[in-house]
N, C-alpha and C. Protein backbone atom coordinates (compact mmCIF):
# COMPACT_ATOMS: atom_id res chain seq x y z
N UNK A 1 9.62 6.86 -18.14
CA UNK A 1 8.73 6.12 -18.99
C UNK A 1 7.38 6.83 -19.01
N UNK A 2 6.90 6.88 -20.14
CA UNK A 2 5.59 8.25 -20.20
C UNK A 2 4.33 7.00 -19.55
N UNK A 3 3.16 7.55 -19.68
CA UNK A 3 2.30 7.35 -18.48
C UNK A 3 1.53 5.93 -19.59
N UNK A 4 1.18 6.62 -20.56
CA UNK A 4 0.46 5.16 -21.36
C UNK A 4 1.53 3.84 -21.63
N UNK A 5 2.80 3.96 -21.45
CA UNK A 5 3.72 2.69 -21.80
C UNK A 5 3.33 2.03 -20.04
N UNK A 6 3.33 2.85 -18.80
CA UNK A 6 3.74 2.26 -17.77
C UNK A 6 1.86 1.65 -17.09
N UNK A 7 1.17 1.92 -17.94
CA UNK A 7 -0.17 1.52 -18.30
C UNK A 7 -0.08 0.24 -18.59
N UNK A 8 0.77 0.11 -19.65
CA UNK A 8 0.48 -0.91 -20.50
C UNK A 8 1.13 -1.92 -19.99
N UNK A 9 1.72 -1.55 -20.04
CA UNK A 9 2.80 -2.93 -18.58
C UNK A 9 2.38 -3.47 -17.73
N UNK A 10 1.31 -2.45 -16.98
CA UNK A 10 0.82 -3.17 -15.73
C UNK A 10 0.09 -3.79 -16.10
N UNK A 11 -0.84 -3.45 -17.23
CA UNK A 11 -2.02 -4.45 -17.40
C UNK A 11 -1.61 -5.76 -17.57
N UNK A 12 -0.14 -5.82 -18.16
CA UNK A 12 0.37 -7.10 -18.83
C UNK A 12 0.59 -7.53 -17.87
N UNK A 13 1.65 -7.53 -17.11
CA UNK A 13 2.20 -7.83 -15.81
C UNK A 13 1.97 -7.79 -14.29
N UNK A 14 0.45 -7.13 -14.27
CA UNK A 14 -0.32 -6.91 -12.65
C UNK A 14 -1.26 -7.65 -13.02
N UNK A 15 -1.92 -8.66 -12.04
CA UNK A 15 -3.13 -9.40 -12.43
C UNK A 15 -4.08 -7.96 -11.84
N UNK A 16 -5.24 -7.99 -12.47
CA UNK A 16 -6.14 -7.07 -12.19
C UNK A 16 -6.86 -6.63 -10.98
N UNK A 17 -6.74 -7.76 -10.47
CA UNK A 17 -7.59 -7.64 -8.72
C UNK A 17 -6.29 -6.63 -7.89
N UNK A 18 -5.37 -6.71 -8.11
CA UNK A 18 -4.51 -6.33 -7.54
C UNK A 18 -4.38 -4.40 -7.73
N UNK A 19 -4.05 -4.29 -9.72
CA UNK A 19 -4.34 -2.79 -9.86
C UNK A 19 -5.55 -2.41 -8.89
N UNK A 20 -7.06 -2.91 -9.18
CA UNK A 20 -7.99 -2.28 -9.12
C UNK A 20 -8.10 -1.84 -7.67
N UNK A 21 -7.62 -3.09 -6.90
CA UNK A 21 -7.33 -2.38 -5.67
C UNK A 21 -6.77 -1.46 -4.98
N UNK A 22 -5.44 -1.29 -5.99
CA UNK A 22 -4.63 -0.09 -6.02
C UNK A 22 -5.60 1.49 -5.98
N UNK A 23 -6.26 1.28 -7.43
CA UNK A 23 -6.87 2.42 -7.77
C UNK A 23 -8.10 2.96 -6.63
N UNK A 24 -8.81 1.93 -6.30
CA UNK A 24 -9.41 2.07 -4.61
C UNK A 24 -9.21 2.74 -4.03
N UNK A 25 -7.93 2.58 -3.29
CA UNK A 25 -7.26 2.62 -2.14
C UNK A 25 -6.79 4.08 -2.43
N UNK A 26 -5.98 4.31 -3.53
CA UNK A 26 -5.52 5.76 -4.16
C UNK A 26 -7.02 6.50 -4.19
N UNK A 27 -8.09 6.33 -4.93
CA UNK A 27 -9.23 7.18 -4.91
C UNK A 27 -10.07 7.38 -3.36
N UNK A 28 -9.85 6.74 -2.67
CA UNK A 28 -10.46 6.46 -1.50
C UNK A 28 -9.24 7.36 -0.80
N UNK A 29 -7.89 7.53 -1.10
CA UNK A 29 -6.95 8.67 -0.10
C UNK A 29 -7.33 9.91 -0.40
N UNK A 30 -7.33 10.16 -2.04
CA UNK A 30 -7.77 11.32 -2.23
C UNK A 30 -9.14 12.06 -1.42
N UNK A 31 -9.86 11.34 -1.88
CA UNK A 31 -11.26 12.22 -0.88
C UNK A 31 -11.22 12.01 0.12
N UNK A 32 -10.23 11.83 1.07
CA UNK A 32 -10.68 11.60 2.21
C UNK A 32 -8.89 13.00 2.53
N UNK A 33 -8.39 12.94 1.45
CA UNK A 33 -7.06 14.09 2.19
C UNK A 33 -7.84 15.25 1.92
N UNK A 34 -9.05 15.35 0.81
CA UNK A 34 -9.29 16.67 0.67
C UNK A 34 -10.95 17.37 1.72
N UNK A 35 -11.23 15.87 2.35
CA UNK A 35 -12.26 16.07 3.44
C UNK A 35 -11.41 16.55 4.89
N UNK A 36 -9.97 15.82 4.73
CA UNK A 36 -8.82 16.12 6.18
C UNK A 36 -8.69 17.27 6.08
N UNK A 37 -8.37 18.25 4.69
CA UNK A 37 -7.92 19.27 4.44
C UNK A 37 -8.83 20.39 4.83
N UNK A 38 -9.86 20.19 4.42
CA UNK A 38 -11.04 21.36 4.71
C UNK A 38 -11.33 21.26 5.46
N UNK A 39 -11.65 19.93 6.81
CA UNK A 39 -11.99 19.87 8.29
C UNK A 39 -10.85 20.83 8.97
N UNK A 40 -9.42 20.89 8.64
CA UNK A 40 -8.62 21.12 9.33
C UNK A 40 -8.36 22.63 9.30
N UNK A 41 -8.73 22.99 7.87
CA UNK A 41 -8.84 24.99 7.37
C UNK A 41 -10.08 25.12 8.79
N UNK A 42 -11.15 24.78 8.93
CA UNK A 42 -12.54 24.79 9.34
C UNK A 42 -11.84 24.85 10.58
N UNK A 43 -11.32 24.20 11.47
CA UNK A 43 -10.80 23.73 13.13
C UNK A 43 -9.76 25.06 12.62
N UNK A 44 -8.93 24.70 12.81
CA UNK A 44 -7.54 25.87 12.81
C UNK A 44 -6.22 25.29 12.82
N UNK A 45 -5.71 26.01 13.23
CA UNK A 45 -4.06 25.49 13.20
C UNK A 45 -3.75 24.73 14.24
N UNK A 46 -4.98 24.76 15.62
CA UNK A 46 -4.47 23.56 16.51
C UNK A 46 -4.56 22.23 15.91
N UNK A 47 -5.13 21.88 14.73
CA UNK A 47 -5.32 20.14 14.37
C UNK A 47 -4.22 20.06 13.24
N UNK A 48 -3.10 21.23 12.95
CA UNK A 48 -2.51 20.47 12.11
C UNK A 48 -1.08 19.22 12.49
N UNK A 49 -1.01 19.59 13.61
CA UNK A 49 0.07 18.81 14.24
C UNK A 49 -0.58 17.25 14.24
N UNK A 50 -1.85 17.34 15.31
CA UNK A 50 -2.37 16.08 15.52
C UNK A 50 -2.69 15.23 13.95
N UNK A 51 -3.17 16.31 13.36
CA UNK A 51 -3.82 15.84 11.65
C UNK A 51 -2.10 15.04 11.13
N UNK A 52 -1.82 15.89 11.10
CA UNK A 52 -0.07 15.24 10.32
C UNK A 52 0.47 13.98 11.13
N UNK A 53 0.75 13.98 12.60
CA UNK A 53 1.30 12.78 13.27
C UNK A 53 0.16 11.45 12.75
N UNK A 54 -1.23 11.97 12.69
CA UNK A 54 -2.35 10.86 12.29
C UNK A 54 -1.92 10.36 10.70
N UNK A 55 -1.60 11.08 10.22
CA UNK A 55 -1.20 10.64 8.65
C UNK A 55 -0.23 10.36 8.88
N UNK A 56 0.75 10.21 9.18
CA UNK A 56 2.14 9.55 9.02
C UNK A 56 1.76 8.15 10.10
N UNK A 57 1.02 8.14 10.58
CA UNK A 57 0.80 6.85 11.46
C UNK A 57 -0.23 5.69 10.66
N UNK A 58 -1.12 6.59 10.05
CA UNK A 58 -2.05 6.06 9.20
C UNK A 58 -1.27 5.16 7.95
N UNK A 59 -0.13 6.04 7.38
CA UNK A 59 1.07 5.41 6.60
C UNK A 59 1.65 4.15 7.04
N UNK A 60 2.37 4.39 7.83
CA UNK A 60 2.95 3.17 8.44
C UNK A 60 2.15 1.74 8.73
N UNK A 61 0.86 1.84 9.64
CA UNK A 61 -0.30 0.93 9.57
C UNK A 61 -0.62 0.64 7.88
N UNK A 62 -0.69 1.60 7.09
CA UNK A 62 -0.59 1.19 5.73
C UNK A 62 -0.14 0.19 4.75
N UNK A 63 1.48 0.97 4.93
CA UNK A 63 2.57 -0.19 4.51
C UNK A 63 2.61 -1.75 5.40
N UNK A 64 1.90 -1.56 6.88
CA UNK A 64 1.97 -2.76 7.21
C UNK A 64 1.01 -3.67 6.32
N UNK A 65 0.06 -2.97 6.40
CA UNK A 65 -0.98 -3.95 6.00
C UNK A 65 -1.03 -4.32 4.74
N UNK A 66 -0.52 -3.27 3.99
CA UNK A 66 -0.16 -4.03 2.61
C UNK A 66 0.32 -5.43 2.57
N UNK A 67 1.09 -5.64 3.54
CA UNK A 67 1.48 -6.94 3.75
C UNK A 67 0.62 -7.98 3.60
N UNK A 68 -0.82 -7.93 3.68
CA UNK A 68 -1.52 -8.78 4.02
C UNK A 68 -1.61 -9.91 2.83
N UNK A 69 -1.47 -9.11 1.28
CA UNK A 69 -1.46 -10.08 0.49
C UNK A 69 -0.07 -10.01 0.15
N UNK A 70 0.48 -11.38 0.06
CA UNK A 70 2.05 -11.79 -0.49
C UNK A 70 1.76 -12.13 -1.86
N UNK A 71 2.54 -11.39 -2.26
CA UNK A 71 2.53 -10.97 -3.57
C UNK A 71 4.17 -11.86 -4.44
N UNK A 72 3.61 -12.56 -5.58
CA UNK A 72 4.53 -13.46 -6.36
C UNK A 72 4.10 -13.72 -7.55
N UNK A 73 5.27 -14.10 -8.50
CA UNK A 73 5.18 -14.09 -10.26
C UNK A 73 4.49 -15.47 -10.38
N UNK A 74 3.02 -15.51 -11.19
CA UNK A 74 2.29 -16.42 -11.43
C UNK A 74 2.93 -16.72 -12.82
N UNK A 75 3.96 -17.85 -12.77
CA UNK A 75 4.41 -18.26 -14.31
C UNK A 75 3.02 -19.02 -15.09
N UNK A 76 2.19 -19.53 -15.03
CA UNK A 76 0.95 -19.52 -15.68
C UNK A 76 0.58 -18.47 -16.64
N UNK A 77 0.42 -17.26 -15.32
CA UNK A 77 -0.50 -16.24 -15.96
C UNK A 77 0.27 -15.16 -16.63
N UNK A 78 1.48 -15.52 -16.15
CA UNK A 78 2.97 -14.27 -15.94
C UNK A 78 2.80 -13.13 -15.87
N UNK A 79 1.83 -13.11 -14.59
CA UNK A 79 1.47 -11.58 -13.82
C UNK A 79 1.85 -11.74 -12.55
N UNK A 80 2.21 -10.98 -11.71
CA UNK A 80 2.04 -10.40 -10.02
C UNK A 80 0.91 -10.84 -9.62
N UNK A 81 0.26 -11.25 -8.86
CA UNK A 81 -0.72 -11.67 -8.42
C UNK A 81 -0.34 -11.76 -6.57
N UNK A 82 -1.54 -11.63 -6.15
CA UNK A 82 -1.58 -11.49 -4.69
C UNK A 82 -2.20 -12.39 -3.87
N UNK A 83 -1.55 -13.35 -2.96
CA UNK A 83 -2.77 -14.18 -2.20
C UNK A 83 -2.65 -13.96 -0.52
N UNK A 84 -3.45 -14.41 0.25
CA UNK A 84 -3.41 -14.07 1.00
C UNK A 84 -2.92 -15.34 2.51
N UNK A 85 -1.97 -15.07 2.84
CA UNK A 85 -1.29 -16.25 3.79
C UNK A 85 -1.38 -16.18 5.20
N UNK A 86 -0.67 -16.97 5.71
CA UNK A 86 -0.73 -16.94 7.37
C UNK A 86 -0.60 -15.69 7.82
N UNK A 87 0.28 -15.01 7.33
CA UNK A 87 0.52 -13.84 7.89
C UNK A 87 -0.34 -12.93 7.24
N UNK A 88 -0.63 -12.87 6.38
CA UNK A 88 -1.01 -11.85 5.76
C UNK A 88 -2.97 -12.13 6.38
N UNK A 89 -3.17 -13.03 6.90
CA UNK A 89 -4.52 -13.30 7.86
C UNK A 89 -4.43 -12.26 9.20
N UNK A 90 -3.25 -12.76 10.14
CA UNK A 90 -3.43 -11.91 11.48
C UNK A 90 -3.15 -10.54 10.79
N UNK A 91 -2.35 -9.77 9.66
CA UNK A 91 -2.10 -8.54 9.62
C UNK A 91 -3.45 -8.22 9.27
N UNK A 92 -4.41 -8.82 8.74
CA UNK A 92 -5.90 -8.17 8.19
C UNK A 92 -6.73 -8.47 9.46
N UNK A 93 -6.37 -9.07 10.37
CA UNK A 93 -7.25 -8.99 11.83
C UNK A 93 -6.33 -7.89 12.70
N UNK A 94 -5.43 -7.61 12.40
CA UNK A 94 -5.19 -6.13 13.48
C UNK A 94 -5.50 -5.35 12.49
N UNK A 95 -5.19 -5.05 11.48
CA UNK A 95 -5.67 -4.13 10.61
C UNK A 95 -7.40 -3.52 10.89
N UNK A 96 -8.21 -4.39 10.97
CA UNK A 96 -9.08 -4.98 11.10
C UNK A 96 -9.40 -4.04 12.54
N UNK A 97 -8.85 -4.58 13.64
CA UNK A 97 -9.03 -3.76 15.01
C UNK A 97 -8.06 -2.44 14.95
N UNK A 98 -7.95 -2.38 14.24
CA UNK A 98 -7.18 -1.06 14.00
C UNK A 98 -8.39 0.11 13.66
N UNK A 99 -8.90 -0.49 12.50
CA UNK A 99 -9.75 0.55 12.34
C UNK A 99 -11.29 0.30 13.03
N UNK A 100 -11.53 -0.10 13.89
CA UNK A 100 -12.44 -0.36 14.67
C UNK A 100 -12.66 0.38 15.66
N UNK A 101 -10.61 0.48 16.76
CA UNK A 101 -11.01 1.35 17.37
C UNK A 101 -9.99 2.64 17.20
N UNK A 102 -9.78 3.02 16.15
CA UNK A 102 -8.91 4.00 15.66
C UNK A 102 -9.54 5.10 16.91
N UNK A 103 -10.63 5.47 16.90
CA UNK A 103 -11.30 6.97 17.72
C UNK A 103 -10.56 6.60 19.15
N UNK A 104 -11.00 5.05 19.47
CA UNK A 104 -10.35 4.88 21.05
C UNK A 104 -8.93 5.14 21.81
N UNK A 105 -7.98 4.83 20.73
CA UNK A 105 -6.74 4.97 20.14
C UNK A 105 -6.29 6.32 20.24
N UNK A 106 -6.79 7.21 18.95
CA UNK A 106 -6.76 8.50 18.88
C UNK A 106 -6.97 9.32 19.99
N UNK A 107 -8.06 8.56 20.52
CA UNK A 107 -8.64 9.59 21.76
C UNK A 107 -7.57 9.34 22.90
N UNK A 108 -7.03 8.83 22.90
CA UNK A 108 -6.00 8.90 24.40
C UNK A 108 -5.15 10.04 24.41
N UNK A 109 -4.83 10.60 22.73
CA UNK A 109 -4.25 12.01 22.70
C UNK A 109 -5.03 13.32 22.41
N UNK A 110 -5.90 12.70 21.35
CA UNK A 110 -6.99 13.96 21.16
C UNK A 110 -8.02 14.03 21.60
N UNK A 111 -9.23 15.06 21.35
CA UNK A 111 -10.25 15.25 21.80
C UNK A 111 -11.39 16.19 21.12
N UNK A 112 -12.66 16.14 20.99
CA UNK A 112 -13.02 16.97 20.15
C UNK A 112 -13.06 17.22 18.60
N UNK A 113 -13.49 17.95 18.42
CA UNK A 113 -13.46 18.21 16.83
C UNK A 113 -12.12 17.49 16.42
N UNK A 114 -10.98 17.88 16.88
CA UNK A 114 -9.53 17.31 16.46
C UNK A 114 -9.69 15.95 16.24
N UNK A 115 -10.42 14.79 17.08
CA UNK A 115 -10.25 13.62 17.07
C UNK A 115 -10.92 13.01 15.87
N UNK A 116 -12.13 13.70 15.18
CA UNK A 116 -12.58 13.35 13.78
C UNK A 116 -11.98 13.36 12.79
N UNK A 117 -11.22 14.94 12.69
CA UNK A 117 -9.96 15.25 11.65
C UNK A 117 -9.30 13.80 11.60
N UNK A 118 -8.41 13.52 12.99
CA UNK A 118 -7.05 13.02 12.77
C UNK A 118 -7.51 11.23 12.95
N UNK A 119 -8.38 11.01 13.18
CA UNK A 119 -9.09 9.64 12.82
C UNK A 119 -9.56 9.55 11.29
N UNK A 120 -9.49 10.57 10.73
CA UNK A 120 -10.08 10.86 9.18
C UNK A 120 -8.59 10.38 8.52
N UNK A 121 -7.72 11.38 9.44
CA UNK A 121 -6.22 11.68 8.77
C UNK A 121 -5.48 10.30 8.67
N UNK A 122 -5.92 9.74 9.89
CA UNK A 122 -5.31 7.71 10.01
C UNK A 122 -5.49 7.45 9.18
N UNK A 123 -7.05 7.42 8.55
CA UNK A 123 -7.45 6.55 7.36
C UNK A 123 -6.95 6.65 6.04
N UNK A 124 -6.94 7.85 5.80
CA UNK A 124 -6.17 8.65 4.69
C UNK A 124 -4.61 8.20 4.59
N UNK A 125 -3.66 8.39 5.48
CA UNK A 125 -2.70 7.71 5.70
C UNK A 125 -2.56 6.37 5.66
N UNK A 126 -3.62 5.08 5.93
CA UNK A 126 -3.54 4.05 5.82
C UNK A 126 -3.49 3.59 4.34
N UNK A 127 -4.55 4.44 3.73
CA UNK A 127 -4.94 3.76 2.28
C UNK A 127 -3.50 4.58 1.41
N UNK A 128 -2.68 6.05 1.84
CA UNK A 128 -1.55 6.34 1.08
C UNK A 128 -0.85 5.12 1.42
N UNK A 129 -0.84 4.33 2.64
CA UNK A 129 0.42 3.26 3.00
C UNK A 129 -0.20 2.15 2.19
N UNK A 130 -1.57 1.80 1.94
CA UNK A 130 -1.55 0.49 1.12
C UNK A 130 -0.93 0.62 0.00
N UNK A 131 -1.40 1.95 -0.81
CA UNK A 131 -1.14 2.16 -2.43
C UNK A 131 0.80 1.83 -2.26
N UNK A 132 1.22 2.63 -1.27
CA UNK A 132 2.70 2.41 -1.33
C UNK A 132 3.40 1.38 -0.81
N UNK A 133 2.85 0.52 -0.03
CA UNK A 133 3.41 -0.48 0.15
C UNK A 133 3.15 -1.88 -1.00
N UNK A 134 2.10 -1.62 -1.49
CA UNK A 134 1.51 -2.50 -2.76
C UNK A 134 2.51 -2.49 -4.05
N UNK A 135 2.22 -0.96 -4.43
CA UNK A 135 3.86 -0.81 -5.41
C UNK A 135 5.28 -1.02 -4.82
N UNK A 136 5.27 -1.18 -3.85
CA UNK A 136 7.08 -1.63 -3.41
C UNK A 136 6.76 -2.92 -3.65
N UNK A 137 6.05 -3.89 -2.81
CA UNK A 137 6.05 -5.13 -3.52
C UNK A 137 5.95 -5.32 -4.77
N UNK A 138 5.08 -5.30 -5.91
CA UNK A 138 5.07 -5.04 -7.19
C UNK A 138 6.49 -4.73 -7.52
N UNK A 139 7.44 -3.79 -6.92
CA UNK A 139 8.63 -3.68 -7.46
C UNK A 139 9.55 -4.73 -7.23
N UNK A 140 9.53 -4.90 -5.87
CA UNK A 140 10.70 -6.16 -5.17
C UNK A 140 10.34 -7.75 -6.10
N UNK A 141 9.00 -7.98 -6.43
CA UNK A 141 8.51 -8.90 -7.45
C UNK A 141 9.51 -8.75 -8.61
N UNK A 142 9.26 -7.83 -9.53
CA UNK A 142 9.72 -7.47 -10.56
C UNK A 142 11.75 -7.55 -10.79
N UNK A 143 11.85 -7.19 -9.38
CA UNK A 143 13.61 -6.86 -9.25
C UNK A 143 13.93 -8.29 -8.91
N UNK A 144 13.60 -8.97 -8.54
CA UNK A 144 13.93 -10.52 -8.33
C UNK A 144 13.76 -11.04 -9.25
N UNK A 145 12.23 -10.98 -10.62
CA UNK A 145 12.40 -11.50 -11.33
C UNK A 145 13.87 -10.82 -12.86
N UNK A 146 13.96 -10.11 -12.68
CA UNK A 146 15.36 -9.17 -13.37
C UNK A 146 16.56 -9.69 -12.92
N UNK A 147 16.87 -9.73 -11.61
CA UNK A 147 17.73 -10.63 -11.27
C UNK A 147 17.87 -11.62 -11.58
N UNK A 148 16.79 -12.52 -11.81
CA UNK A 148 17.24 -14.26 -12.30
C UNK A 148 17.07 -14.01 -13.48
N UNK A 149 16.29 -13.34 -14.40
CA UNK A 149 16.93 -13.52 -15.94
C UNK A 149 18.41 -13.08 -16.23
N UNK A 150 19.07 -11.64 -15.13
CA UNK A 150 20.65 -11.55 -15.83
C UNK A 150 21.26 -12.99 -15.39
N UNK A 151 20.87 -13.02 -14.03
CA UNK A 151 21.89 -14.50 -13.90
C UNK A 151 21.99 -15.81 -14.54
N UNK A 152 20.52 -15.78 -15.43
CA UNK A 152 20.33 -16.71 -16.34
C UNK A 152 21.47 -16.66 -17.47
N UNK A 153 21.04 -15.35 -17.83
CA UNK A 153 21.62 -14.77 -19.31
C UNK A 153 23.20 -14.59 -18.90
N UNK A 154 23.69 -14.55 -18.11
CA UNK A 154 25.11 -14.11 -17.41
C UNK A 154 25.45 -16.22 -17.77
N UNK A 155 24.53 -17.17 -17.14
CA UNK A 155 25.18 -18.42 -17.13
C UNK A 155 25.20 -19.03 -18.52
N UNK A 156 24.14 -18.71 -18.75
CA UNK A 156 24.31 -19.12 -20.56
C UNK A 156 25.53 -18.66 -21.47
N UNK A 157 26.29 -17.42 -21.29
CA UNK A 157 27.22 -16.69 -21.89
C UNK A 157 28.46 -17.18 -21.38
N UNK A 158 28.43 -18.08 -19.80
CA UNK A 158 29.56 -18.66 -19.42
C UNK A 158 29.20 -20.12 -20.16
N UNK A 159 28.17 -20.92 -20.70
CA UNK A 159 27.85 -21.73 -20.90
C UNK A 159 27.68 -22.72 -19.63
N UNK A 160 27.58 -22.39 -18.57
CA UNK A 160 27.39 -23.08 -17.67
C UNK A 160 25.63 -23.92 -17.10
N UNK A 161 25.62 -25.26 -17.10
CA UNK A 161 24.23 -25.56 -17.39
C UNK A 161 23.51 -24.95 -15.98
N UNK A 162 22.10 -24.96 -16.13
CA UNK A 162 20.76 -24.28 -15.86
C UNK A 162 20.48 -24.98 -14.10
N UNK A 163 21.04 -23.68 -13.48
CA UNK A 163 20.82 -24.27 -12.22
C UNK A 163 19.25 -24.84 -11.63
N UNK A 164 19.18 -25.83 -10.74
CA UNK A 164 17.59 -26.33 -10.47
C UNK A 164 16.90 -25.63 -8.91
């Protein structure tokens, strides 16, 4: 699907607080992979190990925290929309101490110049895990709602009445 149709969709179908946060989180990875990138040319080849395990960890803490808003089809507005629940409270208070003491954390393995990189590299990794855990929900939304229209359209064709 070319890039202005899958535009246009979202606008229809993402409530806005939700994209814009997206776009955040994506602009906020970028400058911060291409500040990881040049710290790490600058240090040498000892920070690319630590730099990489920090981004793939930064990911994961990511996708968790995406969690924070539960995300569901507002038949009102008939957009995705995001709120924020029991759970999705304590995941934004470790989230929360996560990046508070990311250096303290970090530092139990690194040290030095390395520990700025790969505390840089967490963060960077966190905000790639929001953007991607945000669009998987957005998708799993979408595939549930696809699912109950075939099964709709599947019961109507059996004529069978409208389950409650």
């Amino acid at each position: 699907m070319p890039s202005k149709e899958r535009r246009a969709l979202a606008a229809l179908h993402i409530a806005k607080p939700i994209r814009l946060r997206v776009r955040i989180y994506f602009l906020i990875f970028l400058v911060m992979a291409v500040i990881v990138l040049v710290d790490s040319i600058r240090i040498g080849g000892d920070s690319v190990l630590p730099v990489l395990a920090s981004l793939v960890g930064g990911v994961v803490v990511g996708i968790i925290a995406s969690r924070m808003f539960s995300l569901s089809w507002d038949h009102v507005s008939g957009k995705v929309v995001g709120k924020l629940d029991a759970v999705g409270g304590v995941i934004l208070l470790a989230y929360l101490a996560f990046s508070i003491f990311k250096s303290k954390l970090l530092g139990v393995w690194f040290d030095g110049p390395v520990l700025g990189v790969a505390g840089l590299a967490a963060l960077a990794g966190v905000m790639a895990g929001q953007v991607f855990g945000t669009g998987r929900g957005v998708a799993r939304v979408f595939a549930i709602l696809i699912g109950k229209a075939k099964e709709r359209q599947e019961q109507d064709e059996r004529g069978e009445p409208e389950a409650t």
